[in-house]
C-alpha atoms as a PDB file:
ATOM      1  CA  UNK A   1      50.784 -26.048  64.675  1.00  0.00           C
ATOM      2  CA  UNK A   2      49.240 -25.593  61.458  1.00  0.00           C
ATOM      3  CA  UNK A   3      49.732 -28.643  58.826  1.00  0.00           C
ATOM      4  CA  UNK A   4      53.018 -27.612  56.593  1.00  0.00           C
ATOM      5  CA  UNK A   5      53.445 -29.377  53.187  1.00  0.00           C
ATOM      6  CA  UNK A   6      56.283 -31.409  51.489  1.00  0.00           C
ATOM      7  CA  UNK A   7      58.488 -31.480  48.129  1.00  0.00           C
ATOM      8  CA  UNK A   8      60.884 -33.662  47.765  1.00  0.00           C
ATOM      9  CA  UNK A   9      63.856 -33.258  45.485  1.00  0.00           C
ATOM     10  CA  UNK A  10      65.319 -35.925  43.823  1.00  0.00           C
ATOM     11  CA  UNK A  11      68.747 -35.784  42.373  1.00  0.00           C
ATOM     12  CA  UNK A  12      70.469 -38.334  40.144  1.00  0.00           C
ATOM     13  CA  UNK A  13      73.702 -39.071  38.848  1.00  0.00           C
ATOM     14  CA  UNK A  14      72.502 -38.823  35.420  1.00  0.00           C
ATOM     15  CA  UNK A  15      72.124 -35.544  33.584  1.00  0.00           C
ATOM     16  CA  UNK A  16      68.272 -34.074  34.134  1.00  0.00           C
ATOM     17  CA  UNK A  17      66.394 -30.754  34.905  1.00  0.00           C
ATOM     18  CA  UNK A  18      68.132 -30.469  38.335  1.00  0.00           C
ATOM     19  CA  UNK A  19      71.464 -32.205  38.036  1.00  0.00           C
ATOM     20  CA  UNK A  20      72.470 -30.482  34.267  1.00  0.00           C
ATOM     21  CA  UNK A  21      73.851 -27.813  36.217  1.00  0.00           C
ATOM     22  CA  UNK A  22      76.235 -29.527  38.983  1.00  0.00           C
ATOM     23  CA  UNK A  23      79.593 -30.543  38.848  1.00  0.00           C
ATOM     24  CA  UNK A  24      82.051 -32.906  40.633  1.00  0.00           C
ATOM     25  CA  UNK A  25      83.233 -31.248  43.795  1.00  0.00           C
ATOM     26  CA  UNK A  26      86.068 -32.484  46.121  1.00  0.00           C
ATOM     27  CA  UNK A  27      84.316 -35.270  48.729  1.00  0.00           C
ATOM     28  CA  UNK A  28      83.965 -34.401  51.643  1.00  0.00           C
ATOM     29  CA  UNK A  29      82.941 -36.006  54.878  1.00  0.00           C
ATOM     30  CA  UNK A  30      79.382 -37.584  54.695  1.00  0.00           C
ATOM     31  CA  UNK A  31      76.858 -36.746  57.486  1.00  0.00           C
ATOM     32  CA  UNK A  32      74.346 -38.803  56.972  1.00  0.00           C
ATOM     33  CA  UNK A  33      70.768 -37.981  57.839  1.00  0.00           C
ATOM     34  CA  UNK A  34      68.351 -35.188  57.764  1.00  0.00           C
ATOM     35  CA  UNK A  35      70.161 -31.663  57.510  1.00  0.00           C
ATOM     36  CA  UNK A  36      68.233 -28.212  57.696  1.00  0.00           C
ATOM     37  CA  UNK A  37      69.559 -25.270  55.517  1.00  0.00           C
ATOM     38  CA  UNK A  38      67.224 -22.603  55.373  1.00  0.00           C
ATOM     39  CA  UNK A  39      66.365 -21.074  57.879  1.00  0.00           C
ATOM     40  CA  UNK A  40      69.204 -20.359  59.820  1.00  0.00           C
ATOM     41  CA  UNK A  41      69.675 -21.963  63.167  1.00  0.00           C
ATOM     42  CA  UNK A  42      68.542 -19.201  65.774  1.00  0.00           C
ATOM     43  CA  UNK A  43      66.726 -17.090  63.071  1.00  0.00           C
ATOM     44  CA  UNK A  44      62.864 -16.903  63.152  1.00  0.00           C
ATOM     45  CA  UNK A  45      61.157 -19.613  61.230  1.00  0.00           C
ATOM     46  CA  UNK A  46      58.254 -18.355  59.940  1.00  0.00           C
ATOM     47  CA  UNK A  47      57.791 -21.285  57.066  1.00  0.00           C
ATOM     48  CA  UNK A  48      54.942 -23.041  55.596  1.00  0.00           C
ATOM     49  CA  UNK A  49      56.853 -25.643  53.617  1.00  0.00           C
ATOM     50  CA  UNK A  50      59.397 -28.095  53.821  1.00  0.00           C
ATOM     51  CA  UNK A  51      61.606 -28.903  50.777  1.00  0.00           C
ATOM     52  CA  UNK A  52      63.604 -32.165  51.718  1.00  0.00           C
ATOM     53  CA  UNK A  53      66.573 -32.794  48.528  1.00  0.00           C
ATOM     54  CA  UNK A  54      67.473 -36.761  48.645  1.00  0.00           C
ATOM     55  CA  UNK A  55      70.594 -37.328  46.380  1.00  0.00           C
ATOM     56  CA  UNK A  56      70.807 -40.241  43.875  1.00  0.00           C
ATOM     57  CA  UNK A  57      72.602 -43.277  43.346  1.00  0.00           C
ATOM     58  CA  UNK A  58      76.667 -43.094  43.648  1.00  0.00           C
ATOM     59  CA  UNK A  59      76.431 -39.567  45.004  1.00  0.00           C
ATOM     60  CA  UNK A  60      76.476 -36.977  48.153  1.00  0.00           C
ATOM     61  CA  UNK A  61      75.323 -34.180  49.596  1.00  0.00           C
ATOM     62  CA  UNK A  62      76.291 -31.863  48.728  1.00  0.00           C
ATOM     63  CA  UNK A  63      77.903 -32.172  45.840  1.00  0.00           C
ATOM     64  CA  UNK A  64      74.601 -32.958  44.087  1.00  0.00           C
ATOM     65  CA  UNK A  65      73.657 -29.406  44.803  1.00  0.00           C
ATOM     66  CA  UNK A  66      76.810 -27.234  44.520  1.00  0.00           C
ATOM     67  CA  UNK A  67      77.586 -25.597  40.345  1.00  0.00           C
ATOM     68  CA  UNK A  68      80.815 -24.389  39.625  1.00  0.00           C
ATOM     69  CA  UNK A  69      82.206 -21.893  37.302  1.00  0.00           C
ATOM     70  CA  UNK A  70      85.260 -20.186  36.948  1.00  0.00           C
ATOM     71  CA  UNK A  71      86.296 -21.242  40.103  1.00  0.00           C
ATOM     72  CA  UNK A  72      83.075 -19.963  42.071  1.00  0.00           C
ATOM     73  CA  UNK A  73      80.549 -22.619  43.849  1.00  0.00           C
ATOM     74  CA  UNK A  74      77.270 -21.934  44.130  1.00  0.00           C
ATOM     75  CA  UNK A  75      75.101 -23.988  46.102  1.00  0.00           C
ATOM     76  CA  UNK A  76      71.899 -23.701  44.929  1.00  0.00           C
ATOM     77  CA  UNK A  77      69.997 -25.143  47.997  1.00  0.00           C
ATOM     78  CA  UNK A  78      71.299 -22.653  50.554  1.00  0.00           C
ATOM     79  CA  UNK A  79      72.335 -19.361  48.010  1.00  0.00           C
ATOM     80  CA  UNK A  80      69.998 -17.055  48.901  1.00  0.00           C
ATOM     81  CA  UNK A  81      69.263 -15.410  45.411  1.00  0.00           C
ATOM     82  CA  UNK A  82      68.170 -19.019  44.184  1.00  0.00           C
ATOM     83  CA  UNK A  83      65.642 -21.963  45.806  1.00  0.00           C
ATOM     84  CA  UNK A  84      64.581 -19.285  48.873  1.00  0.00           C
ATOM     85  CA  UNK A  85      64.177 -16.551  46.760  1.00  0.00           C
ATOM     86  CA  UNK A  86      61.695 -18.787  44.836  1.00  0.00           C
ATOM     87  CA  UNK A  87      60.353 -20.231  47.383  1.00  0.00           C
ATOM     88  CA  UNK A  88      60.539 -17.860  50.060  1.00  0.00           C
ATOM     89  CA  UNK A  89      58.075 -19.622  52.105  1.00  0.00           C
ATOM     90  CA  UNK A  90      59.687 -23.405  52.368  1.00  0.00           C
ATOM     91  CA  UNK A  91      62.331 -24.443  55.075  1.00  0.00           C
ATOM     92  CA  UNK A  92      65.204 -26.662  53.190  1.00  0.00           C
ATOM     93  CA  UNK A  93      66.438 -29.574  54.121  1.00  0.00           C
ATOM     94  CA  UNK A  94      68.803 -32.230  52.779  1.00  0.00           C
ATOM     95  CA  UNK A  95      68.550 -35.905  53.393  1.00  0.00           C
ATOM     96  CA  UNK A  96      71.616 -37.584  53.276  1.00  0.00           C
ATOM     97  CA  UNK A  97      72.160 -41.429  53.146  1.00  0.00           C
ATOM     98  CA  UNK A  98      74.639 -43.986  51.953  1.00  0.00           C
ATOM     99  CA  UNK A  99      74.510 -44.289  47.955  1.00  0.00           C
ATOM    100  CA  UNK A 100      77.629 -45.846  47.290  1.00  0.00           C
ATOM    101  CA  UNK A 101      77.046 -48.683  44.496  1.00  0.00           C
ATOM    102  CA  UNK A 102      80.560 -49.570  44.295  1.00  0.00           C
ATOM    103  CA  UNK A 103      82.654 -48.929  46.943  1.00  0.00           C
ATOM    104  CA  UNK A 104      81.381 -50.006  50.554  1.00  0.00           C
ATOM    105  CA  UNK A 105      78.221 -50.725  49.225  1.00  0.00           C
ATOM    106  CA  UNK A 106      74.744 -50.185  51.311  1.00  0.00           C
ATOM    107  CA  UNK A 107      73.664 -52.732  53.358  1.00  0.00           C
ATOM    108  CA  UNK A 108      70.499 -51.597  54.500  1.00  0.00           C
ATOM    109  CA  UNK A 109      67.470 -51.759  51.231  1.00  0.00           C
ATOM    110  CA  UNK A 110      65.802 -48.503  49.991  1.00  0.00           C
ATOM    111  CA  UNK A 111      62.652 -49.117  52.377  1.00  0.00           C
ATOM    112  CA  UNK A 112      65.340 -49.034  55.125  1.00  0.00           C
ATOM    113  CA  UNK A 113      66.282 -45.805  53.784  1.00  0.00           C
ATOM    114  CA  UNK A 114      62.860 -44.763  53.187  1.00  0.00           C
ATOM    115  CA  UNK A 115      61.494 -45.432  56.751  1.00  0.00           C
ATOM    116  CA  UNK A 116      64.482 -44.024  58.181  1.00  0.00           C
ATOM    117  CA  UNK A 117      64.008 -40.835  56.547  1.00  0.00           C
ATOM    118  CA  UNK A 118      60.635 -40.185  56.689  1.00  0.00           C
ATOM    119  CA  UNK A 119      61.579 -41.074  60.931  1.00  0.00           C
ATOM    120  CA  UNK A 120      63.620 -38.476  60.629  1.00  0.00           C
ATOM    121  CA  UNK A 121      61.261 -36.014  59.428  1.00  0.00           C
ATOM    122  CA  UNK A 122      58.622 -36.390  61.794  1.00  0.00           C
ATOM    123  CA  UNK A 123      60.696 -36.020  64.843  1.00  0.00           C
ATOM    124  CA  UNK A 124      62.067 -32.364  63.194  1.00  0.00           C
ATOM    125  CA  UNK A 125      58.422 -31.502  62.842  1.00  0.00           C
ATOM    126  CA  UNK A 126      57.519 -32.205  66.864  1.00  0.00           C
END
């Protein structure tokens, strides 16, 4: 298997380039871990990069990534006219972990997080 590259997404709680256009959603269940969008499961995967989005502090997938307006969510990960248009060639993930500063705060540390993630990623790319 040829070698595939990597971006990683980073969204924050605080207004930047890729939160300014999401807005609170409803929580929902967290599943936490590594989470493919595009492709499809069972279509043909034909990719050459992987695009892995890691929420921010006091946040969740995927919230971080859905805009609504007028009563209409996009989720700009997955919506097919947005990310995979432009980047046609990438496979999207999410990573999801625990970001909760407050409420049932993390135990484990950010390296914890770190290594488990990037564990994650190398048994999807086997």
């Amino acid at each position: 298997m040829p070698p595939r590259g990597m971006l990683l997404i980073h969204g924050v709680a605080s207004a930047n380039l890729l939160t300014a256009v999401t807005v609170a959603a409803p929580p929902t269940e967290q599943r936490l871990g590594l989470h493919k969008l595009v492709p499809a499961e069972g279509t043909t995967d034909t990719t050459t990069l992987d695009v892995i989005a890691i929420h921010g502090l006091d946040t969740e997938s995927p919230r971080t990534w859905i805009y609504e307006k007028n009563g209409t969510q996009v989720h700009w990960l997955r919506d097919s006219d947005i990310l995979p248009a432009a980047i046609p060639e990438a496979r999207i993930y999410t990573y999801d972990w625990n970001a909760k500063v407050f409420d049932h705060a993390p135990v484990q540390t950010l390296l914890g997080h770190a290594d488990n993630s990037l564990g994650q990623v190398a048994a999807e790319r086997v």
